[in-house]
Protein backbone atom coordinates (compact mmCIF):
# COMPACT_ATOMS: atom_id res chain seq x y z
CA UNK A 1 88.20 -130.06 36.49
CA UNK A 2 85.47 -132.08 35.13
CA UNK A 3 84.10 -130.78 31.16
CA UNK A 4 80.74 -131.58 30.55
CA UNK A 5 79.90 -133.43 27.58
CA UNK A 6 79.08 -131.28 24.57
CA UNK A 7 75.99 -133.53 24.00
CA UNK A 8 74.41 -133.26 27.08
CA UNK A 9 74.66 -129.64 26.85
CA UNK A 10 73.06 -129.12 23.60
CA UNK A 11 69.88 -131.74 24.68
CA UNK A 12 69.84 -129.39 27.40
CA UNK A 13 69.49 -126.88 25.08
CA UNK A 14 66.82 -128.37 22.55
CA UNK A 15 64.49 -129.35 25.95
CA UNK A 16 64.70 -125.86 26.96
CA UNK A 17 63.96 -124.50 23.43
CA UNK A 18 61.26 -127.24 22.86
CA UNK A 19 59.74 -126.26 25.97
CA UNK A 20 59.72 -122.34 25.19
CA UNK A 21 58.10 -123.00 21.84
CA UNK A 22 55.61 -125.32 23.11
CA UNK A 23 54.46 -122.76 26.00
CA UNK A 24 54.31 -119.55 23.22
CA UNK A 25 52.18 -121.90 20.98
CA UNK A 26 50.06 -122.93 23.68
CA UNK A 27 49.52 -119.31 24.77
CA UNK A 28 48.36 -118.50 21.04
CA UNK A 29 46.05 -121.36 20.68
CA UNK A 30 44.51 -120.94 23.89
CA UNK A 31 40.86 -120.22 24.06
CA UNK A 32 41.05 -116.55 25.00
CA UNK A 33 43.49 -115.83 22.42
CA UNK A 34 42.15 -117.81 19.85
CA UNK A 35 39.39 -115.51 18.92
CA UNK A 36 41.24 -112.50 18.30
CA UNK A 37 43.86 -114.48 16.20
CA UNK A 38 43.21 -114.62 12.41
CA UNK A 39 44.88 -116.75 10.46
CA UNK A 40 44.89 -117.55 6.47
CA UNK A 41 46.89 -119.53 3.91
CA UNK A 42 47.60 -118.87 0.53
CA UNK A 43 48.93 -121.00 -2.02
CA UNK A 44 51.40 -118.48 -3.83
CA UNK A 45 52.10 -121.18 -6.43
CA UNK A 46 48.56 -121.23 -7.73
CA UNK A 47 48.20 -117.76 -7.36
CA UNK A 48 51.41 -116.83 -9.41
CA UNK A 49 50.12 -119.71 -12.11
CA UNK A 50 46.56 -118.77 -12.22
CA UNK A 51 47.10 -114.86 -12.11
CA UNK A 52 45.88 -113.14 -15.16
CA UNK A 53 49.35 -111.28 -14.67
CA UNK A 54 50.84 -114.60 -14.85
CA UNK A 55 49.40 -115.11 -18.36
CA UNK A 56 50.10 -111.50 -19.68
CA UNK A 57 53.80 -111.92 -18.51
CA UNK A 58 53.67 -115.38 -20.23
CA UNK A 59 52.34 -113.42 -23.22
CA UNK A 60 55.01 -110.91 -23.08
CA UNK A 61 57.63 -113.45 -22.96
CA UNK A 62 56.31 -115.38 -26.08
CA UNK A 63 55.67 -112.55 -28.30
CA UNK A 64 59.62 -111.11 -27.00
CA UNK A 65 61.28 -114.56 -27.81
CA UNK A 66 58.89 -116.17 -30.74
CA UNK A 67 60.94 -114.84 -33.57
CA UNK A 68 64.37 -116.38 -32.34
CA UNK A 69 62.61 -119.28 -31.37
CA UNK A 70 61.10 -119.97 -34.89
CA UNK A 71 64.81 -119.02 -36.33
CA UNK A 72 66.17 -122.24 -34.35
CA UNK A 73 63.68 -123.76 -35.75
CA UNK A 74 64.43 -123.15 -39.39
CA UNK A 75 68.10 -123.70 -38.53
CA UNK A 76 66.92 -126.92 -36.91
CA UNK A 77 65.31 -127.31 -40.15
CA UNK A 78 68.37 -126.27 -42.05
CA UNK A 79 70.56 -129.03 -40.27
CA UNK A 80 68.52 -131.46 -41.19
CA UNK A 81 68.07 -131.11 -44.77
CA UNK A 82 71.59 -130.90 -45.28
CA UNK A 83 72.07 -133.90 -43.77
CA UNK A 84 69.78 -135.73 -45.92
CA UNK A 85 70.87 -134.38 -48.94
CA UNK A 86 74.76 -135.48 -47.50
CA UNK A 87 72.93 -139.03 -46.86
CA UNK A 88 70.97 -139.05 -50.20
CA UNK A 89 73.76 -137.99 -52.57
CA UNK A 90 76.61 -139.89 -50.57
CA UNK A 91 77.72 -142.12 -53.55
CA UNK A 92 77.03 -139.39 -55.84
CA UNK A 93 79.17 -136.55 -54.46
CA UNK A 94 83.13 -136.42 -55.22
CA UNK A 95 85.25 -136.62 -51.98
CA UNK A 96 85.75 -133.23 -51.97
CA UNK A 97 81.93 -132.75 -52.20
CA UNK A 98 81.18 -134.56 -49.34
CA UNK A 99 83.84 -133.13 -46.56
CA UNK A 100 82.53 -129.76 -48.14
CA UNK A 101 78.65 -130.81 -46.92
CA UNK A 102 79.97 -132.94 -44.04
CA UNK A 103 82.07 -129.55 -42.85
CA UNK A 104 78.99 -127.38 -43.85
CA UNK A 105 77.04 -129.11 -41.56
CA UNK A 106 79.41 -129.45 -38.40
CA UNK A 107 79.50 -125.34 -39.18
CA UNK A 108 75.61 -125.56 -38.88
CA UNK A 109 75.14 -127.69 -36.43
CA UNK A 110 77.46 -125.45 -33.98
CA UNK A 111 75.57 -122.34 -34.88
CA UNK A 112 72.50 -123.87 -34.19
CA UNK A 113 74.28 -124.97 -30.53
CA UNK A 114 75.26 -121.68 -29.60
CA UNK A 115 72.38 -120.12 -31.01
CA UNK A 116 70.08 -122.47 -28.95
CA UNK A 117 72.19 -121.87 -25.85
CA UNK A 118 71.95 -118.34 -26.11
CA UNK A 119 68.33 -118.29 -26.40
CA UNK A 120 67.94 -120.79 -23.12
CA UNK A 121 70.02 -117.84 -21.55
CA UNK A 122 68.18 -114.82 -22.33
CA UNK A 123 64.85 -116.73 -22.04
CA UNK A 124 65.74 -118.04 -18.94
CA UNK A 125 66.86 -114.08 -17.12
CA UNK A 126 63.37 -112.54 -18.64
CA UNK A 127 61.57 -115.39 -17.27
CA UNK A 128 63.12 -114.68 -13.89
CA UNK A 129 62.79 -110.97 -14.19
CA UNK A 130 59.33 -111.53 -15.37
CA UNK A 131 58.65 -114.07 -12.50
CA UNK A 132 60.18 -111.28 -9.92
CA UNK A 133 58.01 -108.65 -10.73
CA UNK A 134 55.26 -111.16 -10.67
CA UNK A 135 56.21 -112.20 -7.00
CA UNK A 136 55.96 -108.30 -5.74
CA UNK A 137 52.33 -107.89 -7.36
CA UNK A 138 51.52 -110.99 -5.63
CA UNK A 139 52.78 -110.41 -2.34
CA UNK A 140 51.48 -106.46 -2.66
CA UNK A 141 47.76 -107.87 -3.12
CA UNK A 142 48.70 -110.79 -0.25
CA UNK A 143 49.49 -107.64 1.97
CA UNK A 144 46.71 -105.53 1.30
CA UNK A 145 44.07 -108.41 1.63
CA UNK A 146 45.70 -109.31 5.00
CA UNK A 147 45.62 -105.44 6.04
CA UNK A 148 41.82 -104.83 4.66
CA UNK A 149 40.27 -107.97 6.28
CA UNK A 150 41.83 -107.75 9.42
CA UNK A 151 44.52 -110.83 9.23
CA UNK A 152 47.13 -111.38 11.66
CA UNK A 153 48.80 -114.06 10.07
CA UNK A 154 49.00 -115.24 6.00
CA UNK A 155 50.70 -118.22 5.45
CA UNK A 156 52.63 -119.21 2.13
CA UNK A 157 53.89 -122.55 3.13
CA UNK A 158 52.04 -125.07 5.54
CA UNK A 159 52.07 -129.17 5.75
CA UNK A 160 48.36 -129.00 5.70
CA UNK A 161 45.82 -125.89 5.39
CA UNK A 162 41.93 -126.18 5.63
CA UNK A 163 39.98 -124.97 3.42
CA UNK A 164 38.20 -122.36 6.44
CA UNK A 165 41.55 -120.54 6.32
CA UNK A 166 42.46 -121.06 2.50
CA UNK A 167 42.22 -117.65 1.12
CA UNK A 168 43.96 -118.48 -1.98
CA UNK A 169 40.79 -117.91 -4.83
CA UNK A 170 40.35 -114.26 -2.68
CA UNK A 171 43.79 -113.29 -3.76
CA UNK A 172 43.28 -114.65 -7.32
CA UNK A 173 39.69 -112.42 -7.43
CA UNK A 174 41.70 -109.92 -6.08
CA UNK A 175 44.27 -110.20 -8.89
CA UNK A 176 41.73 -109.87 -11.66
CA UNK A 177 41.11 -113.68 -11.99
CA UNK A 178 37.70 -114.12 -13.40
């Protein structure tokens, strides 16, 4: 009994499935078909960017996290100072003075670690739940647009898009973009 080779089985395979997609994509570009298809592309990255929901979330975000963020700042700040004052009054300070400042600051420096850390973290979840609810407005107002002008097909993602198909700004008017 005689096995065939696994290789030659899945070229089989790929000619067969080649073939099958080339036929189905011939039948939809062929003239007859052609002019009941309607096709359009969006770039969802510009949209989501240049959305004025986009800037209102951005907005939201700034005005949630500005007062931690200017609190790392003044602990930034904080760091710092101490360090100079270590650095300024080195020969000065007793040897108990310094490891006092020298611990001081390994305490503040730390703080200012986690503290930084912990902003990056909660920052980083709104963002995403921000950028989430974002995505569904976007792909709502994608849907509708498609369903209202008669689209068959809206593409998010395509090696290259002309600009006759580009429907991209129409979503952004859509969205309130001025």
């Amino acid at each position: 009994m005689t096995q065939e080779p696994v290789l030659d089985s899945t070229s089989s395979f790929l000619k067969i499935a080649l073939a099958t997609l080339a036929s189905v994509i011939g039948l939809a570009l062929s003239p007859a078909s052609q002019a009941e298809l309607k096709i359009g592309y969006v770039n969802a990255v510009k949209v989501v960017e240049e959305a004025p929901q986009g800037e209102a979330a951005l907005k939201k975000l700034e005005a949630e996290f500005g007062p931690r963020d200017k609190k790392i700042v003044e602990m930034q700040n904080r760091v710092k100072q101490t360090e100079e004052e270590l650095e300024k009054n080195a020969l000065v300070f007793k040897e108990a003075e310094r490891r006092t400042k020298e611990y001081e600051i390994g305490i503040l420096k730390r703080d200012l670690r986690r503290a930084t850390q912990e902003f990056r973290e909660d920052y980083n979840l709104r963002r995403n739940e921000e950028l989430a609810a974002l995505q569904k407005v976007v792909q709502k107002a994608i849907a509708e647009f498609a369903r209202q002008e008669s689209y068959d097909l809206i593409l998010e993602s395509a090696v290259y898009a002309g600009t006759k198909v580009d429907v991209t700004e129409k979503i952004l008017k859509r969205l309130g973009k001025k």
